[in-house]
Protein backbone atom coordinates (compact mmCIF):
# COMPACT_ATOMS: atom_id res chain seq x y z
CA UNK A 1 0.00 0.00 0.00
CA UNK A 2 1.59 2.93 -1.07
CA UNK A 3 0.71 6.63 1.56
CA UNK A 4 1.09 9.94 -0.79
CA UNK A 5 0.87 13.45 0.77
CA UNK A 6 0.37 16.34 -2.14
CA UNK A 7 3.07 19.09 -2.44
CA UNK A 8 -0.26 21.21 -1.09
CA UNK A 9 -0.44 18.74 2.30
CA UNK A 10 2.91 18.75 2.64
CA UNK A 11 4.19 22.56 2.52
CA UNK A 12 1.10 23.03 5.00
CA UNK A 13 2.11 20.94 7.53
CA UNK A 14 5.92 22.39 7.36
CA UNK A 15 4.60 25.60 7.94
CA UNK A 16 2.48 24.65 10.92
CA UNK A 17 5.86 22.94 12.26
CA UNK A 18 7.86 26.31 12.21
CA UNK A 19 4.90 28.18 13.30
CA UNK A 20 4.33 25.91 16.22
CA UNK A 21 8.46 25.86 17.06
CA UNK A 22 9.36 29.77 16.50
CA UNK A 23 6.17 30.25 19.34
CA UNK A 24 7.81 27.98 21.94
CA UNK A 25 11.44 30.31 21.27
CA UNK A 26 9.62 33.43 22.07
CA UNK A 27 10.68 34.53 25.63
CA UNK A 28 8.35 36.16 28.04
CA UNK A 29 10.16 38.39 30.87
CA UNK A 30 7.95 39.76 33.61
CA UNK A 31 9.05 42.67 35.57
CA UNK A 32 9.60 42.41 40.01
CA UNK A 33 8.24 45.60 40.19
CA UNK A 34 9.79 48.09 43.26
CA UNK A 35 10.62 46.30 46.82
CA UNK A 36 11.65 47.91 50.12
CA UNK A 37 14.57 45.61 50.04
CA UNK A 38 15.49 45.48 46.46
CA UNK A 39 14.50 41.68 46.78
CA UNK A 40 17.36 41.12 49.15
CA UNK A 41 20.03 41.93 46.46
CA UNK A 42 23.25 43.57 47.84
CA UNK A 43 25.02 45.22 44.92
CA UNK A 44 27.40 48.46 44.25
CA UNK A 45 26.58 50.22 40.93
CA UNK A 46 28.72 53.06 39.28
CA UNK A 47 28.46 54.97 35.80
CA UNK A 48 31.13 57.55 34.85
CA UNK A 49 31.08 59.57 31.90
CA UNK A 50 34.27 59.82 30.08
CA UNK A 51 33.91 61.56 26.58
CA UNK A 52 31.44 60.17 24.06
CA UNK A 53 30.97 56.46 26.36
CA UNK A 54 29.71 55.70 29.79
CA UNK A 55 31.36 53.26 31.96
CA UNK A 56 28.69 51.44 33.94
CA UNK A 57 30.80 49.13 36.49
CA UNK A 58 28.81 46.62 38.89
CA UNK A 59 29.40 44.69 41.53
CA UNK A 60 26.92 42.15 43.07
CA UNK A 61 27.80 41.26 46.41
CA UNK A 62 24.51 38.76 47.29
CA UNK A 63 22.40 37.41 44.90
CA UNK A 64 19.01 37.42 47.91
CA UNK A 65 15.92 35.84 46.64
CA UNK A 66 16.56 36.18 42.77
CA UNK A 67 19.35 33.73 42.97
CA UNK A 68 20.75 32.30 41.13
CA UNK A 69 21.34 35.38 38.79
CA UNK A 70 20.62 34.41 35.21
CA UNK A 71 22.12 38.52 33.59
CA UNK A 72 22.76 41.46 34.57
CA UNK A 73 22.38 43.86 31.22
CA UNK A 74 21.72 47.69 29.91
CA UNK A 75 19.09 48.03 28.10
CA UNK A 76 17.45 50.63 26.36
CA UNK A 77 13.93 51.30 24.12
CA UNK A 78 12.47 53.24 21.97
CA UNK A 79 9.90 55.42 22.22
CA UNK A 80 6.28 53.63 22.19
CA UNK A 81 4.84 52.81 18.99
CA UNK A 82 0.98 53.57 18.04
CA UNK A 83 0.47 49.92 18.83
CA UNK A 84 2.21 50.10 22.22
CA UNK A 85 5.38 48.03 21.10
CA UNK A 86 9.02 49.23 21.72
CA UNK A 87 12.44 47.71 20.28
CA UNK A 88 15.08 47.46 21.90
CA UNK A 89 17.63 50.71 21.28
CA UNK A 90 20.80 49.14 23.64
CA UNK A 91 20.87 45.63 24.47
CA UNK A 92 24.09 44.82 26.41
CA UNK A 93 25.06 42.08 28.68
CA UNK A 94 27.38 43.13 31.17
CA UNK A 95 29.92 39.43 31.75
CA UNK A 96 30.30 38.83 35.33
CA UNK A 97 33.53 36.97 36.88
CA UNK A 98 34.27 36.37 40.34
CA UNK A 99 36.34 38.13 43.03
CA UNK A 100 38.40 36.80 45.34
CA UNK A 101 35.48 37.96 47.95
CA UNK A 102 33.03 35.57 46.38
CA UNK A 103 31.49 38.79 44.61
CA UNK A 104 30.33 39.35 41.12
CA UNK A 105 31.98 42.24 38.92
CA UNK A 106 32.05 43.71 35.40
CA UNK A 107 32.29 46.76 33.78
CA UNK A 108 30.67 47.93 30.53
CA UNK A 109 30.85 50.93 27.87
CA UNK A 110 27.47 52.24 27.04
CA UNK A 111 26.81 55.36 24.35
CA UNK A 112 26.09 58.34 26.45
CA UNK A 113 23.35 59.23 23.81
CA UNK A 114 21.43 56.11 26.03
CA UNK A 115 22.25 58.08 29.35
CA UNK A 116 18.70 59.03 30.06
CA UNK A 117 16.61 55.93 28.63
CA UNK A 118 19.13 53.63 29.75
CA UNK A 119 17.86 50.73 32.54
CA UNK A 120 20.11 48.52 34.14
CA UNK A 121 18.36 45.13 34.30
CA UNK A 122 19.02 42.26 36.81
CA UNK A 123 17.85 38.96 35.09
CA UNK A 124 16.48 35.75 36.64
CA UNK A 125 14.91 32.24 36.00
CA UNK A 126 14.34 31.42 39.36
CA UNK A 127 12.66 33.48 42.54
CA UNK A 128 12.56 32.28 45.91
CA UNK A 129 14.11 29.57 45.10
CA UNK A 130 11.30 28.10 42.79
CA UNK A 131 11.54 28.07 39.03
CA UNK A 132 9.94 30.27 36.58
CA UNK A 133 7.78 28.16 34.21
CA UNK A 134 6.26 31.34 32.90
CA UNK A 135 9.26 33.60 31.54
CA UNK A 136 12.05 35.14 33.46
CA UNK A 137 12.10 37.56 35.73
CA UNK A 138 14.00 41.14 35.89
CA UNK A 139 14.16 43.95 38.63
CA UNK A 140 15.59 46.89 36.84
CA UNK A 141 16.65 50.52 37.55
CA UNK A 142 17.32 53.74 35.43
CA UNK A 143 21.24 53.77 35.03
CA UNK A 144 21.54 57.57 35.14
CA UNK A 145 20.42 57.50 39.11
CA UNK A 146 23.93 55.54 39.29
CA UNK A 147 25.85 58.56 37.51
CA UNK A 148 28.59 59.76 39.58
CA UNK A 149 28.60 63.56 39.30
CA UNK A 150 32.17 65.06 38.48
CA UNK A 151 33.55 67.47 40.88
CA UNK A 152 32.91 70.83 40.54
CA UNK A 153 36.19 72.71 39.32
CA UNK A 154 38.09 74.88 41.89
CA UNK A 155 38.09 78.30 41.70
CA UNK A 156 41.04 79.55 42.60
CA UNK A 157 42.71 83.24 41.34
CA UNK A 158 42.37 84.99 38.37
CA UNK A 159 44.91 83.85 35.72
CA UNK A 160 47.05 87.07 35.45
CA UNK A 161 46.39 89.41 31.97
CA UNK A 162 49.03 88.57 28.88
CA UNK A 163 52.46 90.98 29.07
CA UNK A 164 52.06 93.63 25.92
CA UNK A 165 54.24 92.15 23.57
CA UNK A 166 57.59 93.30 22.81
CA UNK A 167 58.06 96.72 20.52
CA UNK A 168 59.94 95.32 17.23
CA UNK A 169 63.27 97.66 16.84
CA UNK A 170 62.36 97.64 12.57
CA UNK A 171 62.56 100.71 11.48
CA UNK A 172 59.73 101.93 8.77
């Protein structure tokens, strides 16, 4: 007994195979929302403008109920679309590595045209311990209330007015 699909059949069902597969690869992130503890994290956070970058450094000293830590990343967006969607503007992952101290540290150079839409977000697949079947989940906080303000210049005395220059001895 010979089993024939037409071209028709067939192309369908590939279709419904890489609709059905590029809907389970779409990720879902739902935000923490504020917390009077910051959801037990302990971390130190620094940007510093230098010319046309920022350097955002981080260090996370406890991990508290989002452990373990999935990212930590800068992101940015653009301005809502009619529809309500946004794309992402800045996506950068800042890469971790131990200290000696058992902390986690990295540093990272963002644009400073991001400085005032930029978000630093703290990833994680698991809270409290329990895994996230839904989509991750991300506490995040504007990056510019981490700017470290440059000290004000001293004033100190007036420079002194240029010495007249020197008559020329040429005779006209």
């Amino acid at each position: 007994m010979s089993f024939r699909i037409s071209r028709w059949a067939t192309g369908g069902l590939a279709l419904v195979a890489v609709l059905v597969m590029a809907g389970l690869g779409w990720s879902h992130f739902y935000d923490l929302g504020p917390s009077k503890d910051e959801w037990g994290l302990k971390y130190e956070a620094e940007v510093v403008p230098q010319g046309d970058v920022l350097n955002v450094s981080f260090t996370l000293a406890d991990q508290g109920r989002l452990k373990p830590i999935y990212s930590v990343s800068v992101v940015a967006f653009s301005d809502p679309r009619p529809g309500g969607g946004r794309t992402y503007l800045l996506n950068a992952t800042i890469d971790l590595k131990p200290t000696p101290d058992g902390k986690l540290t990295g540093t990272l150079q963002v644009d400073k045209k991001f400085a005032d839409r930029a978000l630093l977000r703290i990833m994680t697949l698991t809270f409290d311990g329990k895994p996230q079947r839904d989509g991750a989940r991300y506490y995040q906080m504007p990056l510019k209330q981490f700017t470290k303000k440059t000290p004000a210049l001293a004033i100190g005395p007036k420079p002194t007015a240029l010495a007249a220059p020197i008559p020329s001895k040429v005779a006209r």
